[in-house]
C-alpha atoms as a PDB file:
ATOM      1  CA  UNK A   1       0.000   0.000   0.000  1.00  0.00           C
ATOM      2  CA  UNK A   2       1.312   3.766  -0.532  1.00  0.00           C
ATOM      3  CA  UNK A   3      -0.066   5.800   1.370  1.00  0.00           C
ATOM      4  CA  UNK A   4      -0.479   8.771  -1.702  1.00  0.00           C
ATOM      5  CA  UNK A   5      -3.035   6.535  -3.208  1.00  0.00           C
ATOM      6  CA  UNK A   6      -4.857   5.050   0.173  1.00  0.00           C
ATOM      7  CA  UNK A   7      -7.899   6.738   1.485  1.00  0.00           C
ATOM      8  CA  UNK A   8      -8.578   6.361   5.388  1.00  0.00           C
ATOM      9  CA  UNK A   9     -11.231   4.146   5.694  1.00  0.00           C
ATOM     10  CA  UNK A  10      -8.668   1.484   3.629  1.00  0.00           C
ATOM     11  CA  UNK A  11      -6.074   2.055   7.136  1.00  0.00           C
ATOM     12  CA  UNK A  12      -8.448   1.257   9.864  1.00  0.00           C
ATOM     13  CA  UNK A  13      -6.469  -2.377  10.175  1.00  0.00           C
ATOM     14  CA  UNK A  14      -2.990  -0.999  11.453  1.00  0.00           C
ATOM     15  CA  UNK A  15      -0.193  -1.771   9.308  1.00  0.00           C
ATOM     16  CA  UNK A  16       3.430  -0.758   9.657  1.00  0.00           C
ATOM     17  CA  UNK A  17       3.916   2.704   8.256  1.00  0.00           C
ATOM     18  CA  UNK A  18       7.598   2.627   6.289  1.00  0.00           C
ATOM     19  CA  UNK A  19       9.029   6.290   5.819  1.00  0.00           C
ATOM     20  CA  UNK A  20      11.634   6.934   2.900  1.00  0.00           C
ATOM     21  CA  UNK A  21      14.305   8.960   4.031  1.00  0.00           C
ATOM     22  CA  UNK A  22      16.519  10.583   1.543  1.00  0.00           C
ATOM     23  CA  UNK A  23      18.101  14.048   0.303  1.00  0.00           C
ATOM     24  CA  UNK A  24      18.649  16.238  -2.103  1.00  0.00           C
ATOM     25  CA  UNK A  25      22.168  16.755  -2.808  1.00  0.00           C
ATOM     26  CA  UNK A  26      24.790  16.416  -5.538  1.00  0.00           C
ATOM     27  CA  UNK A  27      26.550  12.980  -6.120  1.00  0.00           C
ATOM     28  CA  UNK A  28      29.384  13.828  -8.526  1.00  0.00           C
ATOM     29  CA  UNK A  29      29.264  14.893 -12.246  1.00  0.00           C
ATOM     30  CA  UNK A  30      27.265  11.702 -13.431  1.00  0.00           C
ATOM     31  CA  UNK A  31      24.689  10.812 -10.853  1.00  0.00           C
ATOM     32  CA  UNK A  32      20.642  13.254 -10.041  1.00  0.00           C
ATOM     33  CA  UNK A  33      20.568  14.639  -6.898  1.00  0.00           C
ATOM     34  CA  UNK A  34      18.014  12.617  -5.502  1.00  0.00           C
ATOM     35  CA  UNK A  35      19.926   9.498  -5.309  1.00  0.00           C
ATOM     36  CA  UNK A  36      19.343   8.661  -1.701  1.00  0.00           C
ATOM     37  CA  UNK A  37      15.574   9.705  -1.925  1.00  0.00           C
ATOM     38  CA  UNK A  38      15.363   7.454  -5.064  1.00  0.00           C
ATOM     39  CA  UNK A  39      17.380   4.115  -3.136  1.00  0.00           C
ATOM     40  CA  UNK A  40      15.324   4.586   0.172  1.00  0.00           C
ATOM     41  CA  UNK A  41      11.644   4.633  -2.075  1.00  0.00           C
ATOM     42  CA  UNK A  42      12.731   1.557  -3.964  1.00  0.00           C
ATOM     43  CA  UNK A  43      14.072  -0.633  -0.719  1.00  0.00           C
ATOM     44  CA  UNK A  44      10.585   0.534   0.789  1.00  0.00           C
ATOM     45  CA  UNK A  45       8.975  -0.518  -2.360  1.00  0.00           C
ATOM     46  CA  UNK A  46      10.524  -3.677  -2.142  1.00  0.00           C
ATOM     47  CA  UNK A  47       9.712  -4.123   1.651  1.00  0.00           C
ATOM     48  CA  UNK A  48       6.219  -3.895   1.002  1.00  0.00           C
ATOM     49  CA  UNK A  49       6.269  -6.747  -1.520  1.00  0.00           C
ATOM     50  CA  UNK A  50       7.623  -8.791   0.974  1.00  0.00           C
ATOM     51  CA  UNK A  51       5.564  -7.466   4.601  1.00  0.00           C
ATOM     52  CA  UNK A  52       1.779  -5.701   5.011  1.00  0.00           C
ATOM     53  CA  UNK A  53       3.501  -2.150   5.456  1.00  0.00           C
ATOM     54  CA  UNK A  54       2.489   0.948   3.982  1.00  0.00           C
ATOM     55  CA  UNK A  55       4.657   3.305   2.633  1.00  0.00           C
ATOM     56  CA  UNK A  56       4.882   6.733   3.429  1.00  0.00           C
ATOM     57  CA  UNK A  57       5.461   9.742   0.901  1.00  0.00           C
ATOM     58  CA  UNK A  58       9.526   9.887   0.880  1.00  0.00           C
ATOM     59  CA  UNK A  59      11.366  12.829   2.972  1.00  0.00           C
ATOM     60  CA  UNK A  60      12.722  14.660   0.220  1.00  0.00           C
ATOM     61  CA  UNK A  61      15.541  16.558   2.056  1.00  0.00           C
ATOM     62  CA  UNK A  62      17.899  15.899   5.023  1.00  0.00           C
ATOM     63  CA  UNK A  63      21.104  16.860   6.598  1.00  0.00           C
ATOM     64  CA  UNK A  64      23.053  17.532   3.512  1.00  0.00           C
ATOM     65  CA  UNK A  65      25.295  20.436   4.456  1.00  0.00           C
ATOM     66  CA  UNK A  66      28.916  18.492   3.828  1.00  0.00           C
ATOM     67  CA  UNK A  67      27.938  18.595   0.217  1.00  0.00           C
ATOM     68  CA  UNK A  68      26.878  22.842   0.313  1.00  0.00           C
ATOM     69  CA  UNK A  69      29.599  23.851  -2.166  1.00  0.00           C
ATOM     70  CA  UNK A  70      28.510  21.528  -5.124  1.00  0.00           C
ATOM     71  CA  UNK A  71      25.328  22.988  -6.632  1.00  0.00           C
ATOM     72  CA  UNK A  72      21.763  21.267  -6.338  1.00  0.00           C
ATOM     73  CA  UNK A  73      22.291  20.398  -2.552  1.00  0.00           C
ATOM     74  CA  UNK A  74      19.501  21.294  -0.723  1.00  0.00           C
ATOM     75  CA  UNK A  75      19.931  21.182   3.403  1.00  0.00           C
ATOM     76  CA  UNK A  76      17.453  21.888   5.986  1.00  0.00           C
ATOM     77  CA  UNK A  77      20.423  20.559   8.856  1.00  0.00           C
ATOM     78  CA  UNK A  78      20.793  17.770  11.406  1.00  0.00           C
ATOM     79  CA  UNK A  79      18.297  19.835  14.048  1.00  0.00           C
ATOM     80  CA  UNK A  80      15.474  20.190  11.793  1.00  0.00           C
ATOM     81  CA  UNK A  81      16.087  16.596  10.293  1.00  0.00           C
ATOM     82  CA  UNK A  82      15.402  15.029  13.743  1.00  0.00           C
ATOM     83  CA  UNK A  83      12.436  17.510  14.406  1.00  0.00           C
ATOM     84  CA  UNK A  84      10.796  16.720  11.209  1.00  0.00           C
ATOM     85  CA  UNK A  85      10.687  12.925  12.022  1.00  0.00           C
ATOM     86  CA  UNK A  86      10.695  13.213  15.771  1.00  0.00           C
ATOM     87  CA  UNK A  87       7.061  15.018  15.175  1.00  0.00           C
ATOM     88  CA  UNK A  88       6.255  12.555  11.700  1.00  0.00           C
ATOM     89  CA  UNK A  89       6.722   9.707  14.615  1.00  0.00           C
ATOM     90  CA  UNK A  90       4.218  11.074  16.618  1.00  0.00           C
ATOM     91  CA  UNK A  91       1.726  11.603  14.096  1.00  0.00           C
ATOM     92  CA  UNK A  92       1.580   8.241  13.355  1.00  0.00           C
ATOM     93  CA  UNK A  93       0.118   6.496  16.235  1.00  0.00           C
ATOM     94  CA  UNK A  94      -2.620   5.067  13.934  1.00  0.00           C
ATOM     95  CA  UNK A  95      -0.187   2.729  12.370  1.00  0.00           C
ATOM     96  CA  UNK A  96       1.794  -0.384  14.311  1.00  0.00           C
ATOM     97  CA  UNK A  97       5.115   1.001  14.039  1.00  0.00           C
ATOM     98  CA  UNK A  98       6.761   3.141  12.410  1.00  0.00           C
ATOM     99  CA  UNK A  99      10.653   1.827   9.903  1.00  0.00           C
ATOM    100  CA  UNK A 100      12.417   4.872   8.705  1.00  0.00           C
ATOM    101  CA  UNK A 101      14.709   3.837   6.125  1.00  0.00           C
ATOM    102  CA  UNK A 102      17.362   6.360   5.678  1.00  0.00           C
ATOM    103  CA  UNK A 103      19.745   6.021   2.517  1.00  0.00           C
ATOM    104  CA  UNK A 104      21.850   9.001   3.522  1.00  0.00           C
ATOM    105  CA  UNK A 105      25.170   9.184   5.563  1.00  0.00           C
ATOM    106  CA  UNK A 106      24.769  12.769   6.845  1.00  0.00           C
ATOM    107  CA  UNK A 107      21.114  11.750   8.378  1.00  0.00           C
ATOM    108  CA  UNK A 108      22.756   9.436  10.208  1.00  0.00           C
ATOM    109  CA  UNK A 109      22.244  11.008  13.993  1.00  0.00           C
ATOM    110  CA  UNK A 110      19.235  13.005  13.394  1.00  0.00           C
ATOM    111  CA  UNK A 111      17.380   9.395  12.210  1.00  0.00           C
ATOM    112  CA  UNK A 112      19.192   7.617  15.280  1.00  0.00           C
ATOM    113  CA  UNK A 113      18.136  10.507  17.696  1.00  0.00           C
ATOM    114  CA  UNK A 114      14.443  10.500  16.247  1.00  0.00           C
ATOM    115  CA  UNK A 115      13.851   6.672  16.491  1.00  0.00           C
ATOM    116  CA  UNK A 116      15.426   7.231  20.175  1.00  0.00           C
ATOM    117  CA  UNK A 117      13.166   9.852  21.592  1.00  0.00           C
ATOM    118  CA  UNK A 118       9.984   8.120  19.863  1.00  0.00           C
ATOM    119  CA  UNK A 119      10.858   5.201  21.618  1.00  0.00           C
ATOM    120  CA  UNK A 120      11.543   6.618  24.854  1.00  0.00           C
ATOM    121  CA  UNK A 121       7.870   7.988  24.037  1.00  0.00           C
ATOM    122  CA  UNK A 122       6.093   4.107  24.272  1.00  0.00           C
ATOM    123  CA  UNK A 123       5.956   4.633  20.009  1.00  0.00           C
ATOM    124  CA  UNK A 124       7.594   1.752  17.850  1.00  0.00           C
ATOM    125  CA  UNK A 125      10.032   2.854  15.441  1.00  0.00           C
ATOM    126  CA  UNK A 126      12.783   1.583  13.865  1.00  0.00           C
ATOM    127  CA  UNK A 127      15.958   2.733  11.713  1.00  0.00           C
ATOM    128  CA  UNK A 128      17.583   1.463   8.828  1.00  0.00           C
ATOM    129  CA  UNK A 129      20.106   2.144   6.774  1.00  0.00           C
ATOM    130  CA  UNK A 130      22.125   0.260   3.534  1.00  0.00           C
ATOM    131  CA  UNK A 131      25.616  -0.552   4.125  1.00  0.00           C
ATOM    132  CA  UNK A 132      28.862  -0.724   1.621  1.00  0.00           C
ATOM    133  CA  UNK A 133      32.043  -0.478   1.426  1.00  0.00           C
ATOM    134  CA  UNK A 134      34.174   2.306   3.185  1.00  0.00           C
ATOM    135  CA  UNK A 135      36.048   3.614  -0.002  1.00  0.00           C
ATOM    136  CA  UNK A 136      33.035   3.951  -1.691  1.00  0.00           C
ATOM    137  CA  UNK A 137      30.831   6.011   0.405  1.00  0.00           C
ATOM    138  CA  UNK A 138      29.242   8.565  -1.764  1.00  0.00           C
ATOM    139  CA  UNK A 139      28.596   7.728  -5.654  1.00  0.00           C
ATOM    140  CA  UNK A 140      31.078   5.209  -6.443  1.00  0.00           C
ATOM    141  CA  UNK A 141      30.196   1.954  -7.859  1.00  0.00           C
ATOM    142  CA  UNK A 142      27.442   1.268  -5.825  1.00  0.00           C
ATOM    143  CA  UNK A 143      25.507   4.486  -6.012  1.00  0.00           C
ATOM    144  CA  UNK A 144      26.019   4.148  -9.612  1.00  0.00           C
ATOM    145  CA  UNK A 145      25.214   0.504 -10.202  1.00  0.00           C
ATOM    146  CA  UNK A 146      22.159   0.737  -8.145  1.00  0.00           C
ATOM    147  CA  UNK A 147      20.624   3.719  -9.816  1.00  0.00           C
ATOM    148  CA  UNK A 148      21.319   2.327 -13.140  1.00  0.00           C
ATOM    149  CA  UNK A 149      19.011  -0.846 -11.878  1.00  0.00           C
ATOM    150  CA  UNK A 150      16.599   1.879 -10.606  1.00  0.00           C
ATOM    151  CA  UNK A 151      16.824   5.119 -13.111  1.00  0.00           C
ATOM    152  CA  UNK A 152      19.055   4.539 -15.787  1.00  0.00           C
ATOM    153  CA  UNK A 153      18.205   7.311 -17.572  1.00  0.00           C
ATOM    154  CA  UNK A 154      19.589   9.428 -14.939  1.00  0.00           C
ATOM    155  CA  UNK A 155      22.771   8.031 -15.075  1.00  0.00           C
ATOM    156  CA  UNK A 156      25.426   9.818 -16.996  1.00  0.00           C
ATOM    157  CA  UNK A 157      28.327   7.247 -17.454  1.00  0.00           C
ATOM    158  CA  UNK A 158      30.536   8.817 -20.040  1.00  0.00           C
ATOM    159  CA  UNK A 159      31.245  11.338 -17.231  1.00  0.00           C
ATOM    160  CA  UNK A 160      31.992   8.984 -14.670  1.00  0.00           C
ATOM    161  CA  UNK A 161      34.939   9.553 -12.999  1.00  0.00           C
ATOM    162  CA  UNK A 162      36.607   8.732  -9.749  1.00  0.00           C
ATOM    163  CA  UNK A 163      36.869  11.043  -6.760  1.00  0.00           C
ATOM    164  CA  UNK A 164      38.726  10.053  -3.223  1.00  0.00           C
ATOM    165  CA  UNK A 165      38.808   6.280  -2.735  1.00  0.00           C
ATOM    166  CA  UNK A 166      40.565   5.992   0.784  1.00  0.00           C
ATOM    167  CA  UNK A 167      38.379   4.624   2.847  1.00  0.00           C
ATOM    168  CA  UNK A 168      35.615   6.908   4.792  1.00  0.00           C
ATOM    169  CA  UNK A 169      37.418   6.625   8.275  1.00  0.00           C
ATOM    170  CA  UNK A 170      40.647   8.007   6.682  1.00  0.00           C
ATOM    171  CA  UNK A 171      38.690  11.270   5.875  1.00  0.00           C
ATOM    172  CA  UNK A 172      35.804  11.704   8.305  1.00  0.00           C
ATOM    173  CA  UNK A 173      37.587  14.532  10.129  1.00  0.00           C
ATOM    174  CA  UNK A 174      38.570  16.839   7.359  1.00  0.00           C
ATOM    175  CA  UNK A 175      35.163  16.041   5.176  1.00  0.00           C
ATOM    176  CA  UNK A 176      33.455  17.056   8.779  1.00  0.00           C
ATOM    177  CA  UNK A 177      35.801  20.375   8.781  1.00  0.00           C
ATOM    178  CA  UNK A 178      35.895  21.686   5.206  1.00  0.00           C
ATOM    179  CA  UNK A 179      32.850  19.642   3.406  1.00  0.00           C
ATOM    180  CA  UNK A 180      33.421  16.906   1.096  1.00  0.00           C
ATOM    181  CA  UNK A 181      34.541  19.681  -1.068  1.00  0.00           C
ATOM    182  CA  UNK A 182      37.902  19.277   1.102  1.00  0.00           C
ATOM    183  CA  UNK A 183      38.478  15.941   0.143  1.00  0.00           C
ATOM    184  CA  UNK A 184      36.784  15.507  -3.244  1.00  0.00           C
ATOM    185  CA  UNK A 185      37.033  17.838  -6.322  1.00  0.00           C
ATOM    186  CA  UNK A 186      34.232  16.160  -8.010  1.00  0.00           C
ATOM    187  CA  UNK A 187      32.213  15.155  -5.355  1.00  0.00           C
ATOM    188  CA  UNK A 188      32.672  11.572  -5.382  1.00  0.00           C
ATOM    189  CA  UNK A 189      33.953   9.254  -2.777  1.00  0.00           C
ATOM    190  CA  UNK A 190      34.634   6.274  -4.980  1.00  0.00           C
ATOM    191  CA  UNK A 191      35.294   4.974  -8.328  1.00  0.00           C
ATOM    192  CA  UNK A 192      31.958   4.686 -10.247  1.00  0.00           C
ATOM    193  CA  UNK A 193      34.007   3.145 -12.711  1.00  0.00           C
ATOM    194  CA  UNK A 194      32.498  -0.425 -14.290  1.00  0.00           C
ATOM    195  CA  UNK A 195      29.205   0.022 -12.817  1.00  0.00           C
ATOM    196  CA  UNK A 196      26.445  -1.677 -14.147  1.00  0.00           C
ATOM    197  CA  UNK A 197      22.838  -2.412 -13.448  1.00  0.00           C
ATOM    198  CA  UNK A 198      23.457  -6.193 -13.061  1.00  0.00           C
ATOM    199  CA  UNK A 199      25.416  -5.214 -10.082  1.00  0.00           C
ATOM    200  CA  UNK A 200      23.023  -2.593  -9.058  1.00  0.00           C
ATOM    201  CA  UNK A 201      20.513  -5.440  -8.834  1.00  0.00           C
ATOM    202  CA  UNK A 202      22.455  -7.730  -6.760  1.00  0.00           C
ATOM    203  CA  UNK A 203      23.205  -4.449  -4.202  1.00  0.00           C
ATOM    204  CA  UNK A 204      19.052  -4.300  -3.995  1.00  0.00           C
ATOM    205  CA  UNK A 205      18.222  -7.718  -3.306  1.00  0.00           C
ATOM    206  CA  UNK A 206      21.533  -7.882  -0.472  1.00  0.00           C
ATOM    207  CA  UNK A 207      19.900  -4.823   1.053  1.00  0.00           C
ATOM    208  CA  UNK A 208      16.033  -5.704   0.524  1.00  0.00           C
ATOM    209  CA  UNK A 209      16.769  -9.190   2.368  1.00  0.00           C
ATOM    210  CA  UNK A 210      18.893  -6.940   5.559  1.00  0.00           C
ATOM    211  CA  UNK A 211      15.920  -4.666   5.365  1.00  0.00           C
ATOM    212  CA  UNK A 212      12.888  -7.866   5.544  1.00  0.00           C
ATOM    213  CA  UNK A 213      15.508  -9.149   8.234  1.00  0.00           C
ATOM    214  CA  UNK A 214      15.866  -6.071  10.609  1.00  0.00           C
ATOM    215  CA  UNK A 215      11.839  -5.709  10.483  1.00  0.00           C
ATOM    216  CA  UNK A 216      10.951  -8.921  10.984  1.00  0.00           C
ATOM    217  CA  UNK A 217      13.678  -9.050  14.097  1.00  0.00           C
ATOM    218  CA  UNK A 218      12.373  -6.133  15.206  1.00  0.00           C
ATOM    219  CA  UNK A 219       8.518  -6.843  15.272  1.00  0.00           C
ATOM    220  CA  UNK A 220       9.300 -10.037  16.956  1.00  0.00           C
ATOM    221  CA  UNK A 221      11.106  -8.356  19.550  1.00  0.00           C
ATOM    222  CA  UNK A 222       8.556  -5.355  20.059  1.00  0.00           C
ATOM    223  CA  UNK A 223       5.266  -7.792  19.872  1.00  0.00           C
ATOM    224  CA  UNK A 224       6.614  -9.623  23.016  1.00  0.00           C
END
Protein backbone atom coordinates (compact mmCIF):
# COMPACT_ATOMS: atom_id res chain seq x y z
CA UNK A 1 0.00 0.00 0.00
CA UNK A 2 1.31 3.77 -0.53
CA UNK A 3 -0.07 5.80 1.37
CA UNK A 4 -0.48 8.77 -1.70
CA UNK A 5 -3.03 6.53 -3.21
CA UNK A 6 -4.86 5.05 0.17
CA UNK A 7 -7.90 6.74 1.48
CA UNK A 8 -8.58 6.36 5.39
CA UNK A 9 -11.23 4.15 5.69
CA UNK A 10 -8.67 1.48 3.63
CA UNK A 11 -6.07 2.06 7.14
CA UNK A 12 -8.45 1.26 9.86
CA UNK A 13 -6.47 -2.38 10.17
CA UNK A 14 -2.99 -1.00 11.45
CA UNK A 15 -0.19 -1.77 9.31
CA UNK A 16 3.43 -0.76 9.66
CA UNK A 17 3.92 2.70 8.26
CA UNK A 18 7.60 2.63 6.29
CA UNK A 19 9.03 6.29 5.82
CA UNK A 20 11.63 6.93 2.90
CA UNK A 21 14.30 8.96 4.03
CA UNK A 22 16.52 10.58 1.54
CA UNK A 23 18.10 14.05 0.30
CA UNK A 24 18.65 16.24 -2.10
CA UNK A 25 22.17 16.75 -2.81
CA UNK A 26 24.79 16.42 -5.54
CA UNK A 27 26.55 12.98 -6.12
CA UNK A 28 29.38 13.83 -8.53
CA UNK A 29 29.26 14.89 -12.25
CA UNK A 30 27.26 11.70 -13.43
CA UNK A 31 24.69 10.81 -10.85
CA UNK A 32 20.64 13.25 -10.04
CA UNK A 33 20.57 14.64 -6.90
CA UNK A 34 18.01 12.62 -5.50
CA UNK A 35 19.93 9.50 -5.31
CA UNK A 36 19.34 8.66 -1.70
CA UNK A 37 15.57 9.71 -1.92
CA UNK A 38 15.36 7.45 -5.06
CA UNK A 39 17.38 4.11 -3.14
CA UNK A 40 15.32 4.59 0.17
CA UNK A 41 11.64 4.63 -2.07
CA UNK A 42 12.73 1.56 -3.96
CA UNK A 43 14.07 -0.63 -0.72
CA UNK A 44 10.58 0.53 0.79
CA UNK A 45 8.98 -0.52 -2.36
CA UNK A 46 10.52 -3.68 -2.14
CA UNK A 47 9.71 -4.12 1.65
CA UNK A 48 6.22 -3.89 1.00
CA UNK A 49 6.27 -6.75 -1.52
CA UNK A 50 7.62 -8.79 0.97
CA UNK A 51 5.56 -7.47 4.60
CA UNK A 52 1.78 -5.70 5.01
CA UNK A 53 3.50 -2.15 5.46
CA UNK A 54 2.49 0.95 3.98
CA UNK A 55 4.66 3.30 2.63
CA UNK A 56 4.88 6.73 3.43
CA UNK A 57 5.46 9.74 0.90
CA UNK A 58 9.53 9.89 0.88
CA UNK A 59 11.37 12.83 2.97
CA UNK A 60 12.72 14.66 0.22
CA UNK A 61 15.54 16.56 2.06
CA UNK A 62 17.90 15.90 5.02
CA UNK A 63 21.10 16.86 6.60
CA UNK A 64 23.05 17.53 3.51
CA UNK A 65 25.29 20.44 4.46
CA UNK A 66 28.92 18.49 3.83
CA UNK A 67 27.94 18.59 0.22
CA UNK A 68 26.88 22.84 0.31
CA UNK A 69 29.60 23.85 -2.17
CA UNK A 70 28.51 21.53 -5.12
CA UNK A 71 25.33 22.99 -6.63
CA UNK A 72 21.76 21.27 -6.34
CA UNK A 73 22.29 20.40 -2.55
CA UNK A 74 19.50 21.29 -0.72
CA UNK A 75 19.93 21.18 3.40
CA UNK A 76 17.45 21.89 5.99
CA UNK A 77 20.42 20.56 8.86
CA UNK A 78 20.79 17.77 11.41
CA UNK A 79 18.30 19.83 14.05
CA UNK A 80 15.47 20.19 11.79
CA UNK A 81 16.09 16.60 10.29
CA UNK A 82 15.40 15.03 13.74
CA UNK A 83 12.44 17.51 14.41
CA UNK A 84 10.80 16.72 11.21
CA UNK A 85 10.69 12.93 12.02
CA UNK A 86 10.70 13.21 15.77
CA UNK A 87 7.06 15.02 15.17
CA UNK A 88 6.26 12.56 11.70
CA UNK A 89 6.72 9.71 14.62
CA UNK A 90 4.22 11.07 16.62
CA UNK A 91 1.73 11.60 14.10
CA UNK A 92 1.58 8.24 13.36
CA UNK A 93 0.12 6.50 16.23
CA UNK A 94 -2.62 5.07 13.93
CA UNK A 95 -0.19 2.73 12.37
CA UNK A 96 1.79 -0.38 14.31
CA UNK A 97 5.12 1.00 14.04
CA UNK A 98 6.76 3.14 12.41
CA UNK A 99 10.65 1.83 9.90
CA UNK A 100 12.42 4.87 8.70
CA UNK A 101 14.71 3.84 6.12
CA UNK A 102 17.36 6.36 5.68
CA UNK A 103 19.75 6.02 2.52
CA UNK A 104 21.85 9.00 3.52
CA UNK A 105 25.17 9.18 5.56
CA UNK A 106 24.77 12.77 6.85
CA UNK A 107 21.11 11.75 8.38
CA UNK A 108 22.76 9.44 10.21
CA UNK A 109 22.24 11.01 13.99
CA UNK A 110 19.23 13.01 13.39
CA UNK A 111 17.38 9.39 12.21
CA UNK A 112 19.19 7.62 15.28
CA UNK A 113 18.14 10.51 17.70
CA UNK A 114 14.44 10.50 16.25
CA UNK A 115 13.85 6.67 16.49
CA UNK A 116 15.43 7.23 20.17
CA UNK A 117 13.17 9.85 21.59
CA UNK A 118 9.98 8.12 19.86
CA UNK A 119 10.86 5.20 21.62
CA UNK A 120 11.54 6.62 24.85
CA UNK A 121 7.87 7.99 24.04
CA UNK A 122 6.09 4.11 24.27
CA UNK A 123 5.96 4.63 20.01
CA UNK A 124 7.59 1.75 17.85
CA UNK A 125 10.03 2.85 15.44
CA UNK A 126 12.78 1.58 13.87
CA UNK A 127 15.96 2.73 11.71
CA UNK A 128 17.58 1.46 8.83
CA UNK A 129 20.11 2.14 6.77
CA UNK A 130 22.13 0.26 3.53
CA UNK A 131 25.62 -0.55 4.13
CA UNK A 132 28.86 -0.72 1.62
CA UNK A 133 32.04 -0.48 1.43
CA UNK A 134 34.17 2.31 3.19
CA UNK A 135 36.05 3.61 0.00
CA UNK A 136 33.04 3.95 -1.69
CA UNK A 137 30.83 6.01 0.40
CA UNK A 138 29.24 8.57 -1.76
CA UNK A 139 28.60 7.73 -5.65
CA UNK A 140 31.08 5.21 -6.44
CA UNK A 141 30.20 1.95 -7.86
CA UNK A 142 27.44 1.27 -5.82
CA UNK A 143 25.51 4.49 -6.01
CA UNK A 144 26.02 4.15 -9.61
CA UNK A 145 25.21 0.50 -10.20
CA UNK A 146 22.16 0.74 -8.15
CA UNK A 147 20.62 3.72 -9.82
CA UNK A 148 21.32 2.33 -13.14
CA UNK A 149 19.01 -0.85 -11.88
CA UNK A 150 16.60 1.88 -10.61
CA UNK A 151 16.82 5.12 -13.11
CA UNK A 152 19.06 4.54 -15.79
CA UNK A 153 18.20 7.31 -17.57
CA UNK A 154 19.59 9.43 -14.94
CA UNK A 155 22.77 8.03 -15.08
CA UNK A 156 25.43 9.82 -17.00
CA UNK A 157 28.33 7.25 -17.45
CA UNK A 158 30.54 8.82 -20.04
CA UNK A 159 31.24 11.34 -17.23
CA UNK A 160 31.99 8.98 -14.67
CA UNK A 161 34.94 9.55 -13.00
CA UNK A 162 36.61 8.73 -9.75
CA UNK A 163 36.87 11.04 -6.76
CA UNK A 164 38.73 10.05 -3.22
CA UNK A 165 38.81 6.28 -2.73
CA UNK A 166 40.57 5.99 0.78
CA UNK A 167 38.38 4.62 2.85
CA UNK A 168 35.62 6.91 4.79
CA UNK A 169 37.42 6.62 8.27
CA UNK A 170 40.65 8.01 6.68
CA UNK A 171 38.69 11.27 5.88
CA UNK A 172 35.80 11.70 8.31
CA UNK A 173 37.59 14.53 10.13
CA UNK A 174 38.57 16.84 7.36
CA UNK A 175 35.16 16.04 5.18
CA UNK A 176 33.46 17.06 8.78
CA UNK A 177 35.80 20.37 8.78
CA UNK A 178 35.90 21.69 5.21
CA UNK A 179 32.85 19.64 3.41
CA UNK A 180 33.42 16.91 1.10
CA UNK A 181 34.54 19.68 -1.07
CA UNK A 182 37.90 19.28 1.10
CA UNK A 183 38.48 15.94 0.14
CA UNK A 184 36.78 15.51 -3.24
CA UNK A 185 37.03 17.84 -6.32
CA UNK A 186 34.23 16.16 -8.01
CA UNK A 187 32.21 15.16 -5.35
CA UNK A 188 32.67 11.57 -5.38
CA UNK A 189 33.95 9.25 -2.78
CA UNK A 190 34.63 6.27 -4.98
CA UNK A 191 35.29 4.97 -8.33
CA UNK A 192 31.96 4.69 -10.25
CA UNK A 193 34.01 3.15 -12.71
CA UNK A 194 32.50 -0.43 -14.29
CA UNK A 195 29.20 0.02 -12.82
CA UNK A 196 26.45 -1.68 -14.15
CA UNK A 197 22.84 -2.41 -13.45
CA UNK A 198 23.46 -6.19 -13.06
CA UNK A 199 25.42 -5.21 -10.08
CA UNK A 200 23.02 -2.59 -9.06
CA UNK A 201 20.51 -5.44 -8.83
CA UNK A 202 22.45 -7.73 -6.76
CA UNK A 203 23.21 -4.45 -4.20
CA UNK A 204 19.05 -4.30 -4.00
CA UNK A 205 18.22 -7.72 -3.31
CA UNK A 206 21.53 -7.88 -0.47
CA UNK A 207 19.90 -4.82 1.05
CA UNK A 208 16.03 -5.70 0.52
CA UNK A 209 16.77 -9.19 2.37
CA UNK A 210 18.89 -6.94 5.56
CA UNK A 211 15.92 -4.67 5.36
CA UNK A 212 12.89 -7.87 5.54
CA UNK A 213 15.51 -9.15 8.23
CA UNK A 214 15.87 -6.07 10.61
CA UNK A 215 11.84 -5.71 10.48
CA UNK A 216 10.95 -8.92 10.98
CA UNK A 217 13.68 -9.05 14.10
CA UNK A 218 12.37 -6.13 15.21
CA UNK A 219 8.52 -6.84 15.27
CA UNK A 220 9.30 -10.04 16.96
CA UNK A 221 11.11 -8.36 19.55
CA UNK A 222 8.56 -5.36 20.06
CA UNK A 223 5.27 -7.79 19.87
CA UNK A 224 6.61 -9.62 23.02
Amino acid sequence: MNLGDTTWPELREPRLLAVPVGATEQHGPHLPCTVDTDIAGALCERLAEQRPVVIAPAVAYGSSGEHAAFPGTLSIGQTATELLLTELGRSADAFAGVVLVSCHGGNAAPVRNAVRTLRSEGRRALAWSPTGPADDSHAGLTETSVMLALRPHTVHLERAEPGNTAPLPELIDRLRDGGTAAVSDNGVLGDPRGASGSEGRRILRAWTESLVDAVDTWASTTER
